[in-house]
Protein backbone atom coordinates (compact mmCIF):
# COMPACT_ATOMS: atom_id res chain seq x y z
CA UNK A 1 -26.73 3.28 10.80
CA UNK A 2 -26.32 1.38 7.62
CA UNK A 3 -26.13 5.01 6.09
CA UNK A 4 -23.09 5.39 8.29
CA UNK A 5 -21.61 2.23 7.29
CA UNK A 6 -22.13 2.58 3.29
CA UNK A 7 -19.14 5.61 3.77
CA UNK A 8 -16.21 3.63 4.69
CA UNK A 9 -17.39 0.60 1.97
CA UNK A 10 -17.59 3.52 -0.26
CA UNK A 11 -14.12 4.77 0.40
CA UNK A 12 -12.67 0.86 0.36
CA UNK A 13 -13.66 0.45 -2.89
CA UNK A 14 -12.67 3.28 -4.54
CA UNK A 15 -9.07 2.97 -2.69
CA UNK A 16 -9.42 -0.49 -4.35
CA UNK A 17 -10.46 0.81 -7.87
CA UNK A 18 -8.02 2.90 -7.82
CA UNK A 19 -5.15 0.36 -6.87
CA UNK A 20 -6.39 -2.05 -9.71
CA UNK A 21 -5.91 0.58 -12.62
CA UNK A 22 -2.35 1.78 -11.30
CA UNK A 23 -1.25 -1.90 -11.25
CA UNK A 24 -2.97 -2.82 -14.03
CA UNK A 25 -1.05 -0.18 -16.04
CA UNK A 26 2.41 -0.60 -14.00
CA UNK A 27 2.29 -4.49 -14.56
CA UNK A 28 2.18 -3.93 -18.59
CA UNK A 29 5.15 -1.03 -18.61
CA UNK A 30 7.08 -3.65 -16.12
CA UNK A 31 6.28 -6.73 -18.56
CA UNK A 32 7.54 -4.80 -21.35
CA UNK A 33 10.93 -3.57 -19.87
CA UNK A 34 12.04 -6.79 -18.14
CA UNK A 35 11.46 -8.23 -21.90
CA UNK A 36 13.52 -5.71 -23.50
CA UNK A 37 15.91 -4.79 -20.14
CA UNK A 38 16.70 -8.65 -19.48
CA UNK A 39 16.94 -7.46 -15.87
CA UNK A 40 16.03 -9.89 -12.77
CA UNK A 41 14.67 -7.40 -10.79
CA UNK A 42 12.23 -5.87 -13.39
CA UNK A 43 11.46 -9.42 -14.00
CA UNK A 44 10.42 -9.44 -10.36
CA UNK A 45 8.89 -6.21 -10.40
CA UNK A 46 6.42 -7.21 -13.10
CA UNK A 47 5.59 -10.35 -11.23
CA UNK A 48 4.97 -8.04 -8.26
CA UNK A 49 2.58 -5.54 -10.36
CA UNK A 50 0.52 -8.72 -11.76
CA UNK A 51 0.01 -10.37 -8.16
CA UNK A 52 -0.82 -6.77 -6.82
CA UNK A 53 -3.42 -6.12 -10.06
CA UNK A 54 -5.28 -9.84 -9.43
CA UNK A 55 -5.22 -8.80 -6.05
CA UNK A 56 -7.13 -5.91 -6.61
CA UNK A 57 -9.74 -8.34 -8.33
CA UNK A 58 -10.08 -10.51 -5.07
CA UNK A 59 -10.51 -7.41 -2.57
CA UNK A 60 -13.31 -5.72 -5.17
CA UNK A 61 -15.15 -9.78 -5.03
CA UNK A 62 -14.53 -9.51 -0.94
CA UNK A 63 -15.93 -5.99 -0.85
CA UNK A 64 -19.35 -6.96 -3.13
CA UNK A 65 -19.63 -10.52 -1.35
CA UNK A 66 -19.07 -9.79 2.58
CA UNK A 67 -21.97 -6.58 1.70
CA UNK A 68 -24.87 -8.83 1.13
CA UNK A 69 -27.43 -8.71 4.83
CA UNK A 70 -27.80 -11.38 6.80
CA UNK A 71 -30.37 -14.10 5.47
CA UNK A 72 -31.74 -17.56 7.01
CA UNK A 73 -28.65 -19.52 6.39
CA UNK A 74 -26.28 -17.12 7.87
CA UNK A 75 -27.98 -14.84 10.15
CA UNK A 76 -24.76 -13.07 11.15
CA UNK A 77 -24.56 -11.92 7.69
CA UNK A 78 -21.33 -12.25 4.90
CA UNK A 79 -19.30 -9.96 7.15
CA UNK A 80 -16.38 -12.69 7.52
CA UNK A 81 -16.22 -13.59 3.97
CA UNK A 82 -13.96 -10.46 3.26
CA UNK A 83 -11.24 -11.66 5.65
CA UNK A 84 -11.38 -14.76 3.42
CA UNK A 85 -10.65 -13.14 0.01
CA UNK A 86 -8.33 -10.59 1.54
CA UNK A 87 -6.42 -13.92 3.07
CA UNK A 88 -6.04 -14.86 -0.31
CA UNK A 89 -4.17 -11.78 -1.52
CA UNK A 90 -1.88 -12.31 1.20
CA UNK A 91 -1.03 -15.82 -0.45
CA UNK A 92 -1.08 -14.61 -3.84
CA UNK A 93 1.46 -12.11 -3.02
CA UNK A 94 3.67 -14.95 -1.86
CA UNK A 95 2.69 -17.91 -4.41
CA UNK A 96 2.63 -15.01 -7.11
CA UNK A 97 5.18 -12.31 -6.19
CA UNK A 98 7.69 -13.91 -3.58
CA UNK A 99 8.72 -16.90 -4.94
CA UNK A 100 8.83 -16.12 -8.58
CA UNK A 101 11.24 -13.34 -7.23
CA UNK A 102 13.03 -15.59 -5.43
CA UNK A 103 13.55 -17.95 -8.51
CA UNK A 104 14.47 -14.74 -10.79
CA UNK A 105 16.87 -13.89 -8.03
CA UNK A 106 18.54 -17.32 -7.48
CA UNK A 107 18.84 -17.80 -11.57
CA UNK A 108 20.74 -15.17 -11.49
CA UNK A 109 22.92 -15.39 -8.60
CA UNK A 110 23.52 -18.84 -9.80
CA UNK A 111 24.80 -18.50 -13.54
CA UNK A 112 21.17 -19.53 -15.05
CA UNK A 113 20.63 -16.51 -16.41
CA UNK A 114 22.68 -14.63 -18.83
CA UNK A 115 24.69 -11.45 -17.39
CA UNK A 116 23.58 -9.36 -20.54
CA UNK A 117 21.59 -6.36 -19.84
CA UNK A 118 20.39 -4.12 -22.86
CA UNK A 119 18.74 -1.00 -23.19
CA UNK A 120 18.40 -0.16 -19.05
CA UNK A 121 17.30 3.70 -20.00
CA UNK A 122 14.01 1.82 -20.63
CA UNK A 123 14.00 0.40 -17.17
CA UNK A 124 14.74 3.41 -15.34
CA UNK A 125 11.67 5.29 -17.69
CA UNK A 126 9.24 2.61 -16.05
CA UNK A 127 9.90 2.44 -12.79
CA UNK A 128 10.26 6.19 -12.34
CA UNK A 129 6.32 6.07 -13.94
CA UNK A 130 5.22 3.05 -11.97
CA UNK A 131 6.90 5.19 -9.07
CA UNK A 132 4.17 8.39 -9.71
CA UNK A 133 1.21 6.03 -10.36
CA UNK A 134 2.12 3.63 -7.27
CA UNK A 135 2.46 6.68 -5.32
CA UNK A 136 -0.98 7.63 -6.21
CA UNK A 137 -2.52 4.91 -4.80
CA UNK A 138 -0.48 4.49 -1.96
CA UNK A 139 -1.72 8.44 -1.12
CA UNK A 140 -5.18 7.31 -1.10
CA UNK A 141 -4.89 3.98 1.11
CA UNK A 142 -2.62 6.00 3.12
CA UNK A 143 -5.63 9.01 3.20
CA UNK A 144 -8.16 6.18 4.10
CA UNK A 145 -6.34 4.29 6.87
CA UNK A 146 -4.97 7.92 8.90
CA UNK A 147 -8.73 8.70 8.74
CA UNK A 148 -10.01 5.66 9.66
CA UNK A 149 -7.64 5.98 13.16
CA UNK A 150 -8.32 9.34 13.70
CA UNK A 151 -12.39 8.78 13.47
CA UNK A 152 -11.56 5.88 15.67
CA UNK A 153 -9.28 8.03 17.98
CA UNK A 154 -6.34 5.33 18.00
CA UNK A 155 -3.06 6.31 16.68
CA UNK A 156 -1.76 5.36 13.40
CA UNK A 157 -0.36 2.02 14.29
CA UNK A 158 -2.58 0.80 16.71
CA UNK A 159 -5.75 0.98 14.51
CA UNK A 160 -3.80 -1.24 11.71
CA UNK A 161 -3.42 -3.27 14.40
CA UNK A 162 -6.84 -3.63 16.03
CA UNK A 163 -9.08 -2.61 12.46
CA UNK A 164 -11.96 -5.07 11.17
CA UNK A 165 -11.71 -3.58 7.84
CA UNK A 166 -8.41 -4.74 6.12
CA UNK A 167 -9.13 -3.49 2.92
CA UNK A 168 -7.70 -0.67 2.76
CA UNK A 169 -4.77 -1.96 5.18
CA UNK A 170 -4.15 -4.58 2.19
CA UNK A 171 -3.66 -2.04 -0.37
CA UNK A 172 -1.81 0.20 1.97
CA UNK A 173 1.20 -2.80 2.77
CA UNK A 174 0.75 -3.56 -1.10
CA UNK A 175 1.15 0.11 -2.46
CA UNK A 176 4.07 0.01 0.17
CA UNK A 177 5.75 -3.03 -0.31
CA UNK A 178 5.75 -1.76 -3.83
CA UNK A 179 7.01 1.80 -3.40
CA UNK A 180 10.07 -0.29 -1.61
CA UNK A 181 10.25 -2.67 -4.27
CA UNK A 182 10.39 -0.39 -7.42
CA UNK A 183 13.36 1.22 -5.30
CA UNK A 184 15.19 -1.84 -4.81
CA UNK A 185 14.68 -2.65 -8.74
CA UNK A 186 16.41 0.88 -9.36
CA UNK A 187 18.95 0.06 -6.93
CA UNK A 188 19.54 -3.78 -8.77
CA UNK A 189 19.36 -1.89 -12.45
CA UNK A 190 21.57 0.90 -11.65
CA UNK A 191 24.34 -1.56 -9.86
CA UNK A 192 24.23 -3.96 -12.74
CA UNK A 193 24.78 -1.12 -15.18
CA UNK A 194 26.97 0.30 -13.35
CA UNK A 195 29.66 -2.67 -12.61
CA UNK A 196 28.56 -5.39 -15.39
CA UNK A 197 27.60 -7.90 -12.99
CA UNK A 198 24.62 -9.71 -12.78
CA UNK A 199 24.74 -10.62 -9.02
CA UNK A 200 23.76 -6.88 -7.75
CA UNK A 201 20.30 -7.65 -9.85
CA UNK A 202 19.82 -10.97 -8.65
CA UNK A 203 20.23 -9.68 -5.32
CA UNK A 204 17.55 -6.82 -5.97
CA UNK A 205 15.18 -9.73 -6.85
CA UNK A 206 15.61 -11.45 -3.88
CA UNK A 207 15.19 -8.76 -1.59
CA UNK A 208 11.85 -8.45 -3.76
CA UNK A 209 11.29 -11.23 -2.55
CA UNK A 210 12.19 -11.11 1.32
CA UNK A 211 9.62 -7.38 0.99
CA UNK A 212 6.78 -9.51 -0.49
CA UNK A 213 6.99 -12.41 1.67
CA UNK A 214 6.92 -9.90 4.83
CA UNK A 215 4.01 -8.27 3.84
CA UNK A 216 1.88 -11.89 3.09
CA UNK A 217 2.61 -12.59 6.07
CA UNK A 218 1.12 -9.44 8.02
CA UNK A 219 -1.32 -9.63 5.59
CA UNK A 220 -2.28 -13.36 6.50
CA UNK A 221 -1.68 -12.67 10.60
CA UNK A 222 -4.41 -9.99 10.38
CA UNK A 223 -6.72 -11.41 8.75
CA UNK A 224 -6.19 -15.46 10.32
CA UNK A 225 -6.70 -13.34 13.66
CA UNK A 226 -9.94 -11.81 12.07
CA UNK A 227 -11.55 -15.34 10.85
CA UNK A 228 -11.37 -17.11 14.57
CA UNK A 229 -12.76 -14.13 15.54
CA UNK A 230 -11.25 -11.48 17.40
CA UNK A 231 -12.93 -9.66 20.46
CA UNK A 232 -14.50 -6.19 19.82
CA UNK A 233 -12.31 -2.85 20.93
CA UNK A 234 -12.02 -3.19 24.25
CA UNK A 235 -13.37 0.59 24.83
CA UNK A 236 -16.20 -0.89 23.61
CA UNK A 237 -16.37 -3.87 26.11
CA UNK A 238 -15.53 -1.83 28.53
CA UNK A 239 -18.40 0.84 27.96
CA UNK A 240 -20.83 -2.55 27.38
CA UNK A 241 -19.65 -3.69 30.95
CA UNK A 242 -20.40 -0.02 32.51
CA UNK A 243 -23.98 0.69 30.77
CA UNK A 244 -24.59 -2.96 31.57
CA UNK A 245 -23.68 -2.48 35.64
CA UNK A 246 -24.95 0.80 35.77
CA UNK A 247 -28.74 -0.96 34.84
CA UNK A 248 -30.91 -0.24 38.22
CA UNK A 249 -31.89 -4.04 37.37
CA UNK A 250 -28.45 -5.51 37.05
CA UNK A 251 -27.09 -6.84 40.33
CA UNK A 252 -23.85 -8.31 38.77
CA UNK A 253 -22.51 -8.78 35.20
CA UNK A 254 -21.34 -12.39 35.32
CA UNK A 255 -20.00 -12.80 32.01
CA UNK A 256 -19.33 -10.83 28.54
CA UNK A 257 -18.46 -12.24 25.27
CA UNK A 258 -18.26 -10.24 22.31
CA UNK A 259 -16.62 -10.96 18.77
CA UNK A 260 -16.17 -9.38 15.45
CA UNK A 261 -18.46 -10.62 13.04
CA UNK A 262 -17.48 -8.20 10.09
CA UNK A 263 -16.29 -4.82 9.28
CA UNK A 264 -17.87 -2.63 11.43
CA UNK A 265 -20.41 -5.61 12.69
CA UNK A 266 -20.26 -7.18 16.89
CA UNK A 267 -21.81 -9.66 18.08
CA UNK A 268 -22.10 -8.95 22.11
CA UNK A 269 -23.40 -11.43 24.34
CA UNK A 270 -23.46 -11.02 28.38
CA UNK A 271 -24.84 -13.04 31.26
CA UNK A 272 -26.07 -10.93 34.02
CA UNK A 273 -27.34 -11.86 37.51
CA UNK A 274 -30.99 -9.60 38.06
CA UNK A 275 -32.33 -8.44 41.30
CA UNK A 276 -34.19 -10.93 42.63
CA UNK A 277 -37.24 -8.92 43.56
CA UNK A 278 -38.13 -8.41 40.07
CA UNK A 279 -40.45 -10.06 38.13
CA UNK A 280 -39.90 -11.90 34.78
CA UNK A 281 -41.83 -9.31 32.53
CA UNK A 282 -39.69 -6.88 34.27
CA UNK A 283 -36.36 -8.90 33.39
CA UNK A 284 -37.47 -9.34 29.73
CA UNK A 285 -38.18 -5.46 29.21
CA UNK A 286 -34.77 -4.62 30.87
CA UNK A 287 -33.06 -6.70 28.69
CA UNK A 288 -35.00 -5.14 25.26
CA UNK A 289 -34.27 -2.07 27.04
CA UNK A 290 -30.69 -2.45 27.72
CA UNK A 291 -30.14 -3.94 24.13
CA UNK A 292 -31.39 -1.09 22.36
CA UNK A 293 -29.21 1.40 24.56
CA UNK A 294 -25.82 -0.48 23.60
CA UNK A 295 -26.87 -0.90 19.54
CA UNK A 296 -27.43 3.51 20.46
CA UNK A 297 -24.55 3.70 22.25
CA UNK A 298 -22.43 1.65 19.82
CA UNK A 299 -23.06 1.43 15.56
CA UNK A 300 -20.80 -1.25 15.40
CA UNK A 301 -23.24 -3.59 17.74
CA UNK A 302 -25.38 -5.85 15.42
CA UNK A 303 -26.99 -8.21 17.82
CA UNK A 304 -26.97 -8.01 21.69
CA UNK A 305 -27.91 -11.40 23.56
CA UNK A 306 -28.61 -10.88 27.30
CA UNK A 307 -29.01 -14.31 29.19
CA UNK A 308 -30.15 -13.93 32.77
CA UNK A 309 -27.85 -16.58 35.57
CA UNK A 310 -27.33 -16.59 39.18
CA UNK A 311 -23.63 -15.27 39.70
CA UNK A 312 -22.84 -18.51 42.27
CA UNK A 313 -23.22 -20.80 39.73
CA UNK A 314 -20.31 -23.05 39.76
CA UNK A 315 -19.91 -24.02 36.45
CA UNK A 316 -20.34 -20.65 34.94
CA UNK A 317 -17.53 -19.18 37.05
CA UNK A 318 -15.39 -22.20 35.86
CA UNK A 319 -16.09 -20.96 32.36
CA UNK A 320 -15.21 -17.48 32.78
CA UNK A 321 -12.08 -18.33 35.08
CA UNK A 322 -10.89 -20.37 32.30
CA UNK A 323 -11.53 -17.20 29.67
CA UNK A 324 -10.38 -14.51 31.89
CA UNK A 325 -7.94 -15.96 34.05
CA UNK A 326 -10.50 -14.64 37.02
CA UNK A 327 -14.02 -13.39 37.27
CA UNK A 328 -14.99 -10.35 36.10
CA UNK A 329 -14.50 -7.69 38.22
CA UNK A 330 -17.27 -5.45 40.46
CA UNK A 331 -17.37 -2.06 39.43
CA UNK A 332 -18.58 0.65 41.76
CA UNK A 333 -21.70 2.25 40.92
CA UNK A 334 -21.65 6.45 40.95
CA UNK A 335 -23.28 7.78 43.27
């Protein structure tokens, strides 16, 4: 199993890697032109490039920090701790990208920024080479996530909306954002050369900045859903619930709770109402039993905690009513 999981860390990083050189190299070319271009939007740009290379930095920490096993002080493990750094790229692309945009933008718009634009060939150069190398990377996030779905059978969109793993989603709406933004630097450039005015490239910034602030904010949903801790795929609840019901020593399956502790890591906990005719040793081998089948069944299940509970009590139905909007429902045993 932890085999199984090394693969997809594996891939992350190197989707990460390879995101940090492009941008590394894209934010120097961009730094350069909007120095000798004057341009808003390349301005932007390199902005955009430097937020997306530190970025890079925080995912590779979030990758090597949520990896370390679980120890006495955290016996979930680190799992959560990369939803935490990759939160932070999703506010460094605002605090870093968006609103320097916006202020390149609005200078210009404005009249605080001279109209004079020299040399644009030199723009144009740049961002048709930050183009190739951004399309690089965005190739091998893109590879990564359409993998990811189909190994999890979940189309495209769906799996960026359910994953535990947003690494490689982060690079992915980075890479993209960028692809989008390079084109609406062109489009500024080419407009400003074109009629002489300034506005078209203050406009290019801000929509730079309207792209960026978007994608922090996906970014940040995803991951702020992630860190209160999201349920597990509900195929997998659902299979829990039927290998759980389908025990010969389960008469009802009162309760389930599971959550996502971690890329590829649940936590699955489930009170269940035993025959009454068995004993206690046979109760606490059913439930090692039963345990052990799911963590088979299922990689992604790290810990299973079966509590045994009448299914009349009062209180407990309270608690699921209150979870579920009703009790769970019976299912009909095959057979």
């Amino acid at each position: 199993m932890g085999g199984q999981r090394d693969e997809p860390e594996n891939e992350s990083g190197l989707t990460v890697l390879l995101a940090f050189l492009a941008n590394l190299g894209i934010a120097i070319a961009k730094i350069v032109a909007a120095l000798v271009t004057g341009s808003a939007s390349m301005a932007a740009e390199a902005a955009h490039s430097i937020a997306d290379t530190f970025n890079e930095i925080l995912l590779m920490v979030g990758l090597r920090r949520s990896g370390r096993p679980a120890d006495r002080r955290h016996p979930f493990g680190y799992g959560k701790e990369r939803y935490i750094w990759t939160l932070l790229v999703a506010v460094a692309i605002f605090g870093m990208g968006a609103l320097f945009s916006y202020y390149q933008g609005f200078q210009t718009l404005f009249g605080s920024r001279s109209g004079e634009e020299t040399d644009p060939l030199i723009g144009y150069i740049v961002l048709a080479v930050a183009f190739m190398l951004e399309g690089t990377s965005w190739q091998q996030a893109l590879r990564q996530t359409r993998a990811a779905a189909r190994e999890e059978s979940l189309p495209f969109f769906a799996y960026i909306r359910r994953t535990d793993e947003p690494t490689a989603i982060s690079v992915l709406l980075e890479d993209s954002a960028a692809l989008v933004g390079l084109l609406l630097a062109f489009g500024g450039l080419g407009l400003h050369q074109a009629t002489g005015s300034p506005v078209w490239d203050g406009i290019g910034s801000v929509l730079i900045g309207v792209l960026l602030t978007a994608v922090a904010l996906i970014l940040g949903r995803i991951n702020l859903n992630l860190l209160i801790g999201n349920q597990a795929d509900p195929r997998i609840v659902d299979d829990v619930r039927a290998r759980l019901y389908a025990a010969p020593e389960v008469e009802w399956v009162v309760d389930i709770i599971t959550m996502t502790v971690g890329a590829d890591r649940v936590l699955v906990c489930a009170r269940l109402d035993f025959r009454d005719a068995l004993t206690s040793g046979d109760v606490e081998r059913a439930c090692v039993r039963m345990a052990r089948e799911l963590r088979e069944a299922h990689e992604e299940i790290d810990e299973v905690f079966l509590e045994p509970v009448p299914r009349d009590d009062p209180e407990l139905r309270k608690r699921v009513i209150a979870r579920y909007g009703r009790t769970l429902r019976p299912q009909t045993r095959e057979g």
